[in-house]
N, C-alpha and C. Protein backbone atom coordinates (compact mmCIF):
# COMPACT_ATOMS: atom_id res chain seq x y z
N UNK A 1 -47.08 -43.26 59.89
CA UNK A 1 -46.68 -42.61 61.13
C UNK A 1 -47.44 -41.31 61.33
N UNK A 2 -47.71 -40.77 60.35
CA UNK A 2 -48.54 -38.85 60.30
C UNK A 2 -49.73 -39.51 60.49
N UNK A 3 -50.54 -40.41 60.50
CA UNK A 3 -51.94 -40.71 60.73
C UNK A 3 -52.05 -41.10 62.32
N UNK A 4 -50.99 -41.18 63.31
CA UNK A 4 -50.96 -41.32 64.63
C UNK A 4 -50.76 -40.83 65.31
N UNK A 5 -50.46 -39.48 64.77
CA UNK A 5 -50.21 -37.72 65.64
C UNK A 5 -51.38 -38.05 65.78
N UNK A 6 -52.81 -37.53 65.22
CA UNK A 6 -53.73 -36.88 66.08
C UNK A 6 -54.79 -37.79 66.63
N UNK A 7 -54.22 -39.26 66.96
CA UNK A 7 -54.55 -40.34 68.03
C UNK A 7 -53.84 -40.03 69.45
N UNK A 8 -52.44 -40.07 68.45
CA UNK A 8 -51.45 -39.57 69.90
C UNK A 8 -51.80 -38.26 70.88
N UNK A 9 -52.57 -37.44 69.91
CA UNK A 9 -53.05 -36.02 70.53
C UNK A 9 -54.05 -36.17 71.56
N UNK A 10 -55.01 -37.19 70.74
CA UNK A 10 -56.38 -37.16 72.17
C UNK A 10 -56.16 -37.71 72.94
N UNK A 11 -55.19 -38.63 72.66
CA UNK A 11 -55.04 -39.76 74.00
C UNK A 11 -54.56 -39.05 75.02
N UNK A 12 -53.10 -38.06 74.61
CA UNK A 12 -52.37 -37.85 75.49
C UNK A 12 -53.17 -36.20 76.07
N UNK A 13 -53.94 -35.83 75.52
CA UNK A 13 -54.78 -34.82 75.64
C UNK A 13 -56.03 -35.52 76.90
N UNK A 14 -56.50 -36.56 76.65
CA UNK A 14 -57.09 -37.36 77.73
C UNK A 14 -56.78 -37.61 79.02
N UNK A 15 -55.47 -38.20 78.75
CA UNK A 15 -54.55 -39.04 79.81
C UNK A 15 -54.08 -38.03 80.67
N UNK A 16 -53.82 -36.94 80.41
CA UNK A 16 -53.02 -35.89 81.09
C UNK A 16 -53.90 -35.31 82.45
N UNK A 17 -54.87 -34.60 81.85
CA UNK A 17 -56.26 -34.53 83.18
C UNK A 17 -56.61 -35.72 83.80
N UNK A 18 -56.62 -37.40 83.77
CA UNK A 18 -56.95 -37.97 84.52
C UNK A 18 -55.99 -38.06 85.10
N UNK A 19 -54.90 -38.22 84.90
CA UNK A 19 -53.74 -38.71 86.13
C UNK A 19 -53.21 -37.69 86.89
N UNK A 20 -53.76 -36.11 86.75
CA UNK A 20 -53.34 -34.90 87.82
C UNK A 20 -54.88 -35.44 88.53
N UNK A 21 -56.11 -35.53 87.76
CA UNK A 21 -57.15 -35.63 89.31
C UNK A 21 -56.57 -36.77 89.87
N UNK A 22 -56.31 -37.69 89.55
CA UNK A 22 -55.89 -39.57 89.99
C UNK A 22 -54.88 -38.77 91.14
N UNK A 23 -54.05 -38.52 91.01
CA UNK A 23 -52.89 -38.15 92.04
C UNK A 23 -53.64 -36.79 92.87
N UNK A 24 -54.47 -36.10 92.49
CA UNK A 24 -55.21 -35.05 93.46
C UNK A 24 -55.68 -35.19 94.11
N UNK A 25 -56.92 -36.75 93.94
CA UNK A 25 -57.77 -37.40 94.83
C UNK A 25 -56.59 -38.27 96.08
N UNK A 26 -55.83 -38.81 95.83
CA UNK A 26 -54.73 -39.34 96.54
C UNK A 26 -53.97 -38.79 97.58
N UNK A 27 -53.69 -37.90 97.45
CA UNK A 27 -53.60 -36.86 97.84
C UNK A 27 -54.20 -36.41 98.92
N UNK A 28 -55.18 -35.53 98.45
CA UNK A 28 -56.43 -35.27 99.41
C UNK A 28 -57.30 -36.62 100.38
N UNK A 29 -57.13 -38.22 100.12
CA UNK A 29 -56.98 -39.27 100.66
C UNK A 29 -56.22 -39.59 101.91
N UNK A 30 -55.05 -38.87 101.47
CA UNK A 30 -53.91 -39.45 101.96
C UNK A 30 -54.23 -38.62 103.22
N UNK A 31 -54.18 -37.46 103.01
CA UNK A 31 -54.07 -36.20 103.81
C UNK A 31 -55.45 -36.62 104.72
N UNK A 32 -55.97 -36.93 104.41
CA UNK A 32 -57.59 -37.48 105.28
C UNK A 32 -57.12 -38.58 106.41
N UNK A 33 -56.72 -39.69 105.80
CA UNK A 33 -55.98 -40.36 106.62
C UNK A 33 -55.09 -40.26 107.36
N UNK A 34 -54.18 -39.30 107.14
CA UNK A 34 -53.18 -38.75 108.17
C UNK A 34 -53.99 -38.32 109.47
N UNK A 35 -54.93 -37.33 109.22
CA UNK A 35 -55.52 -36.75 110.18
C UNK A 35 -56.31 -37.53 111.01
N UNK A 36 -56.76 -38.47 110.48
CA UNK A 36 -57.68 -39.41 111.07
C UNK A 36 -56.63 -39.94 112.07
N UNK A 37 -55.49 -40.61 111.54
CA UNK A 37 -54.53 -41.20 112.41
C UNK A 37 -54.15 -40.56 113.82
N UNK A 38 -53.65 -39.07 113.58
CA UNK A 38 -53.78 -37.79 114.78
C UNK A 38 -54.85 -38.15 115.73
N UNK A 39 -55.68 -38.06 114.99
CA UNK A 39 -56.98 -37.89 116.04
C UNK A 39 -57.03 -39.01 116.73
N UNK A 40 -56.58 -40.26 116.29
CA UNK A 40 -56.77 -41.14 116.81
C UNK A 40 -55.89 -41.49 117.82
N UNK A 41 -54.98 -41.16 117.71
CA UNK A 41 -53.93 -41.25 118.48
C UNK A 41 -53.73 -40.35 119.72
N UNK A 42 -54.53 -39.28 119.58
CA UNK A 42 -54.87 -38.36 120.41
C UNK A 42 -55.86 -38.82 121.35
N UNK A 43 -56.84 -39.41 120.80
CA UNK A 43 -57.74 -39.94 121.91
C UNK A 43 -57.37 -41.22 122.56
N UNK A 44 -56.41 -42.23 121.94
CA UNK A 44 -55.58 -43.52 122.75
C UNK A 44 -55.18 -42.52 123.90
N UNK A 45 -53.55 -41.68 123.69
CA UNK A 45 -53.27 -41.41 124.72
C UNK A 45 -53.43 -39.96 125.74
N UNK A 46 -54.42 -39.65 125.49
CA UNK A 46 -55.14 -38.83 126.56
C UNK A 46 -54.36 -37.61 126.21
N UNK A 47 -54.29 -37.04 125.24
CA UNK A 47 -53.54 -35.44 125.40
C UNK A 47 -54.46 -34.34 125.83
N UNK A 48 -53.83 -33.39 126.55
CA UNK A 48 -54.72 -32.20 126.49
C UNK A 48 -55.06 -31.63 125.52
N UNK A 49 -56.01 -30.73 125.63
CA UNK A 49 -55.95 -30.00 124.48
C UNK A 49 -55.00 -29.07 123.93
N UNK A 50 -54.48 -28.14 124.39
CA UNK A 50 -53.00 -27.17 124.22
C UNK A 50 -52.40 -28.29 123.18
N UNK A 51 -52.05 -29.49 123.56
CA UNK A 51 -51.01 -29.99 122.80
C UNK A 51 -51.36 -30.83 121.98
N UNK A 52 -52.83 -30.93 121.86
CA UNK A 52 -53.71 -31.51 120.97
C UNK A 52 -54.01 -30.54 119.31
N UNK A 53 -53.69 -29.08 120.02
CA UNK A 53 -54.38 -28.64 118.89
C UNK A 53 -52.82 -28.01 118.00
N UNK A 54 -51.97 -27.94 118.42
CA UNK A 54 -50.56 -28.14 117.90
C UNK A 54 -50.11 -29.32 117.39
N UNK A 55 -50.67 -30.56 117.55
CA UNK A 55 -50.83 -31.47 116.08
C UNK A 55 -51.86 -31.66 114.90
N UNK A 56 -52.65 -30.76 115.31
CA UNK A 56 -53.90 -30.60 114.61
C UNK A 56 -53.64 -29.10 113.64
N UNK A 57 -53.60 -29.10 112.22
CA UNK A 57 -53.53 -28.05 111.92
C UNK A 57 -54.99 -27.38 111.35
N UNK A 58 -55.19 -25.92 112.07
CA UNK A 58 -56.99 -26.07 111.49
C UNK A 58 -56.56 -25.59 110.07
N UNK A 59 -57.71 -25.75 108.99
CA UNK A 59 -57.53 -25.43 107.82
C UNK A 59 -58.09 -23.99 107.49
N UNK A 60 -58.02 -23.06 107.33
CA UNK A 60 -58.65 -21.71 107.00
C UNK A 60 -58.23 -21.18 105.28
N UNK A 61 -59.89 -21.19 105.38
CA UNK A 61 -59.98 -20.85 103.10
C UNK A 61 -60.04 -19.42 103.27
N UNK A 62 -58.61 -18.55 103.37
CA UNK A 62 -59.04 -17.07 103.21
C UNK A 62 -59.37 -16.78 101.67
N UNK A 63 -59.24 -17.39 100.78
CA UNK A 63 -59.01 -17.22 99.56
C UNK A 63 -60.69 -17.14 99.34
N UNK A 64 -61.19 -17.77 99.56
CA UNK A 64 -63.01 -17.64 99.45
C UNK A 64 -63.77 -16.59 100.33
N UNK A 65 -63.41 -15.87 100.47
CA UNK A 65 -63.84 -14.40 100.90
C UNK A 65 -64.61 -13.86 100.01
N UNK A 66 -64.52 -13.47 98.80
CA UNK A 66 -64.44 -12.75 97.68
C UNK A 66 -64.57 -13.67 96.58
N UNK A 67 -64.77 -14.74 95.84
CA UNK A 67 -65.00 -15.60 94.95
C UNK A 67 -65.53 -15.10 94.07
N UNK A 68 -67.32 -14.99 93.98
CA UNK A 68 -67.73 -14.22 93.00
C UNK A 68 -66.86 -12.43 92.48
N UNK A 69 -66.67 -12.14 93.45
CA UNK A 69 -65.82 -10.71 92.82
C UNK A 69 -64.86 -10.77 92.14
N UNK A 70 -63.95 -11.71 92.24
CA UNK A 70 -62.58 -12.63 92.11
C UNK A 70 -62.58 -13.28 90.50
N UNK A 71 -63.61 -13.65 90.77
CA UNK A 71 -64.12 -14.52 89.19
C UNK A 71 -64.77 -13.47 88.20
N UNK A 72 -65.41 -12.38 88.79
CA UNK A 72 -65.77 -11.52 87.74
C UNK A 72 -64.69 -10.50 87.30
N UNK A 73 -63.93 -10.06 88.18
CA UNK A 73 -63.03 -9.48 87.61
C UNK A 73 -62.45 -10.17 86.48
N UNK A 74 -61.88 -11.43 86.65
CA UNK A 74 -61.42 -12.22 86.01
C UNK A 74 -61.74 -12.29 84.27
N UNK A 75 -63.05 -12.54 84.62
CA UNK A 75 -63.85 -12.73 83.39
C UNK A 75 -64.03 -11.75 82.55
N UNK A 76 -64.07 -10.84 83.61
CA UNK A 76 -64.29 -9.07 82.71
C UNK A 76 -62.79 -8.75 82.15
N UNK A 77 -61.71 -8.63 82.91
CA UNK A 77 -60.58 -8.24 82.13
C UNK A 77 -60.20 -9.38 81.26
N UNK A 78 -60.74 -10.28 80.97
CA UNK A 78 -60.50 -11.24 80.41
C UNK A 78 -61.62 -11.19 78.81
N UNK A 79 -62.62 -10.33 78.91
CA UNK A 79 -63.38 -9.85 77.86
C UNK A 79 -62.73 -8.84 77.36
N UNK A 80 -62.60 -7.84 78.36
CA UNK A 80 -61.67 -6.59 77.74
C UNK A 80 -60.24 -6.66 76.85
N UNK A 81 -59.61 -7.67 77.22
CA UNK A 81 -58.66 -8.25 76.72
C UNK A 81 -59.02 -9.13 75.36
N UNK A 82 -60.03 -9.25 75.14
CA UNK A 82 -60.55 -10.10 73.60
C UNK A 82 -60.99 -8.56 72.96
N UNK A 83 -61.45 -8.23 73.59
CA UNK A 83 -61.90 -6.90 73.11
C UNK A 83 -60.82 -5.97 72.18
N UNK A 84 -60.20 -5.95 73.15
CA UNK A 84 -59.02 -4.93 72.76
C UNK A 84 -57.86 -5.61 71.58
N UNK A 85 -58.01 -7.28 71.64
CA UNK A 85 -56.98 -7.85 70.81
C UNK A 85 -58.07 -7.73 69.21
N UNK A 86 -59.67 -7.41 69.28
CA UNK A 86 -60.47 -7.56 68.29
C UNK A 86 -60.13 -6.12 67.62
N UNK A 87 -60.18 -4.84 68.86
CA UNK A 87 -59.77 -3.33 67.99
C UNK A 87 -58.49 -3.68 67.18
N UNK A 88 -57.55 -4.09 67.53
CA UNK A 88 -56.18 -4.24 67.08
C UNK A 88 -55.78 -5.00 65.93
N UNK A 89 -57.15 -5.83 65.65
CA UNK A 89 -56.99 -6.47 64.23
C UNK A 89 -55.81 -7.90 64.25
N UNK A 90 -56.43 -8.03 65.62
CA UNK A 90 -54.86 -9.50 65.92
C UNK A 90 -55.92 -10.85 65.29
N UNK A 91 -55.02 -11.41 65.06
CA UNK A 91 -55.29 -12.83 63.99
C UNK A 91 -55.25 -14.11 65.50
N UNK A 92 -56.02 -14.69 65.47
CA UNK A 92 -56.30 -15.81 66.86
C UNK A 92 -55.45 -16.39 66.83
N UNK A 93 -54.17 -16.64 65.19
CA UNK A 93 -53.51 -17.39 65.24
C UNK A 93 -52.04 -16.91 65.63
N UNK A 94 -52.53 -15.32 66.09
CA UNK A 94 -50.96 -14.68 66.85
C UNK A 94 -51.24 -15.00 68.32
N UNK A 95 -49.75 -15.25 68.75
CA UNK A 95 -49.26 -15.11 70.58
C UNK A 95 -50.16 -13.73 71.27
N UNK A 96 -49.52 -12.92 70.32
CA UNK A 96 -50.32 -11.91 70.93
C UNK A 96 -51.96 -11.41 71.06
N UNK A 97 -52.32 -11.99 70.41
CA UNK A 97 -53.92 -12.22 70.81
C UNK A 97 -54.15 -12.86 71.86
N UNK A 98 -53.45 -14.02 72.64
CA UNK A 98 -53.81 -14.62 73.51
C UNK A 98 -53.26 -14.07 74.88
N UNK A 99 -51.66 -13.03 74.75
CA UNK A 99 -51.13 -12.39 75.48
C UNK A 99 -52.02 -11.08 75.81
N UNK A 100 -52.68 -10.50 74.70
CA UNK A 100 -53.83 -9.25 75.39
C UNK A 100 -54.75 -10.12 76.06
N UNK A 101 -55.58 -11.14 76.08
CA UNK A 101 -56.21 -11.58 77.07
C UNK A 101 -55.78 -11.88 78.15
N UNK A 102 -54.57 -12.74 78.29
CA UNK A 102 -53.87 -13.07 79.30
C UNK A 102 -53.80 -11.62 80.32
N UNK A 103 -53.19 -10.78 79.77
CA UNK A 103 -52.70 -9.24 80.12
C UNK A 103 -54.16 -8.84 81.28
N UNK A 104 -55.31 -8.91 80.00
CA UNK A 104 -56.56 -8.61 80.63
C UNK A 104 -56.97 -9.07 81.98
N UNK A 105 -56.97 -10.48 81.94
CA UNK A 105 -57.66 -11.12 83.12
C UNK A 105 -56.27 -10.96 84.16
N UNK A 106 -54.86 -10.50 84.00
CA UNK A 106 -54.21 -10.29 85.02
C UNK A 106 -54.91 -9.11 85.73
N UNK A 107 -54.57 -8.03 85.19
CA UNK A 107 -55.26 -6.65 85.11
C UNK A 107 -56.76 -6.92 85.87
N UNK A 108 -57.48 -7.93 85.61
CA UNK A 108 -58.70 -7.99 86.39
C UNK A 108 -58.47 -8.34 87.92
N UNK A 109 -57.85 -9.38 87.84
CA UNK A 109 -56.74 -10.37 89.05
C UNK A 109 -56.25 -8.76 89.88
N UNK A 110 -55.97 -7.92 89.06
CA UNK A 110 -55.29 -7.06 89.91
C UNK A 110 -56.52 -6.06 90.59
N UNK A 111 -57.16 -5.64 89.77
CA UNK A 111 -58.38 -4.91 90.26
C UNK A 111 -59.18 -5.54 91.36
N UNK A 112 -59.60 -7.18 91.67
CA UNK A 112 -60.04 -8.12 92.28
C UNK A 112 -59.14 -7.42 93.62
N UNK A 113 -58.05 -7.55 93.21
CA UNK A 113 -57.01 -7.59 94.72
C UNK A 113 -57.55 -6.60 95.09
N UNK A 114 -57.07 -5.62 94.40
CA UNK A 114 -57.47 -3.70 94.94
C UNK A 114 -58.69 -3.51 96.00
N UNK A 115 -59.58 -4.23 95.30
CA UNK A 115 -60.75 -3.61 95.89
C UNK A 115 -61.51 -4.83 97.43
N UNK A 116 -61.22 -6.07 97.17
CA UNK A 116 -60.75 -7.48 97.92
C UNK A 116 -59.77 -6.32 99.66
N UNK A 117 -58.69 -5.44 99.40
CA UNK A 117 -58.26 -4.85 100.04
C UNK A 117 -58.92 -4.11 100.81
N UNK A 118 -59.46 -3.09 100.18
CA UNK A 118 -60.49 -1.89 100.34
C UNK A 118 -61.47 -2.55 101.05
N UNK A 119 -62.19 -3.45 100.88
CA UNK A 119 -63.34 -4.21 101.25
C UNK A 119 -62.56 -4.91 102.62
N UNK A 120 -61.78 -5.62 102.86
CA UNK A 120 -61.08 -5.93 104.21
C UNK A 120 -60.90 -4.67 104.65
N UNK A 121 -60.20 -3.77 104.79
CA UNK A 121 -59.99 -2.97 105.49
C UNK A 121 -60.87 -2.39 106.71
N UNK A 122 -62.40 -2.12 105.93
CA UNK A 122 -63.64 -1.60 106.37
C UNK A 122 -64.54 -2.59 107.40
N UNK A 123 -63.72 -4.20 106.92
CA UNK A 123 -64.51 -4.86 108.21
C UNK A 123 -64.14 -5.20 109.17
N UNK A 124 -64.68 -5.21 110.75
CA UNK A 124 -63.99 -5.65 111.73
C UNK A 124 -63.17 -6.69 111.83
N UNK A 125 -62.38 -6.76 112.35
CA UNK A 125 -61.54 -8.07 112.31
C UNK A 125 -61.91 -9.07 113.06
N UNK A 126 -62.24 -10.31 112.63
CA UNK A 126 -62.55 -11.25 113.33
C UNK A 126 -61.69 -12.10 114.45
N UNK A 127 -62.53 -12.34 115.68
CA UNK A 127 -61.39 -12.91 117.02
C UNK A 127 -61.85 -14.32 116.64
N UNK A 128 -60.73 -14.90 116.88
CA UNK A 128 -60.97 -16.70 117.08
C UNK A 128 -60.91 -17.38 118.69
């Protein structure tokens, strides 16, 4: 039985990432087809637009504004945080070694925001 833990490990270490993309792609499928259906149905029965675009939801990625800044912060408080668990003499095999990194790349996450802010503020606002 102890020789099928670490079969049981890769498998289920395997299995786990394909069936969140399997259901992600489905998903994002599904959601394709919905829209397709809208549209289609929109052009059968002649809607205007006003009430065309109130079944239509547009999609807007505010989150990709800032990506590379976003990710470096990330990465950087996320070094600083190995860093600081290396001054401290923490063992890889403590929580808390992985909690000062964690800590770190929040702390970066937070700096990202800060300045993500600062940087909106200064630009015109865009009309749609």
């Amino acid at each position: 039985m102890e020789e099928l833990v670490p079969i049981l490990g890769v498998i289920f270490s395997l299995s786990i990432p394909m069936v969140v993309m399997y259901f992600v792609a489905k998903m994002v499928i599904n959601e394709k087809n919905r829209d397709k259906e809208i549209r289609q149905l929109i052009i059968e029965h002649d809607m205007d637009a006003e009430r065309a675009k109130l079944l239509i939801k547009e999609k807007r990625d505010n989150n990709s504004r800032y990506p590379a800044l976003r990710w470096g912060c990330l990465l950087m408080g996320a070094g600083l945080g190995a860093l600081a668990a290396y001054f401290l003499n923490m063992s890889t095999k403590s929580a808390f070694f992985y909690l000062t990194i964690a800590f770190g790349c929040g702390l970066g996450l937070f700096i990202s925001f800060l300045i993500e802010m600062k940087l909106s503020r200064k630009e015109p606002p865009v009309e749609e």
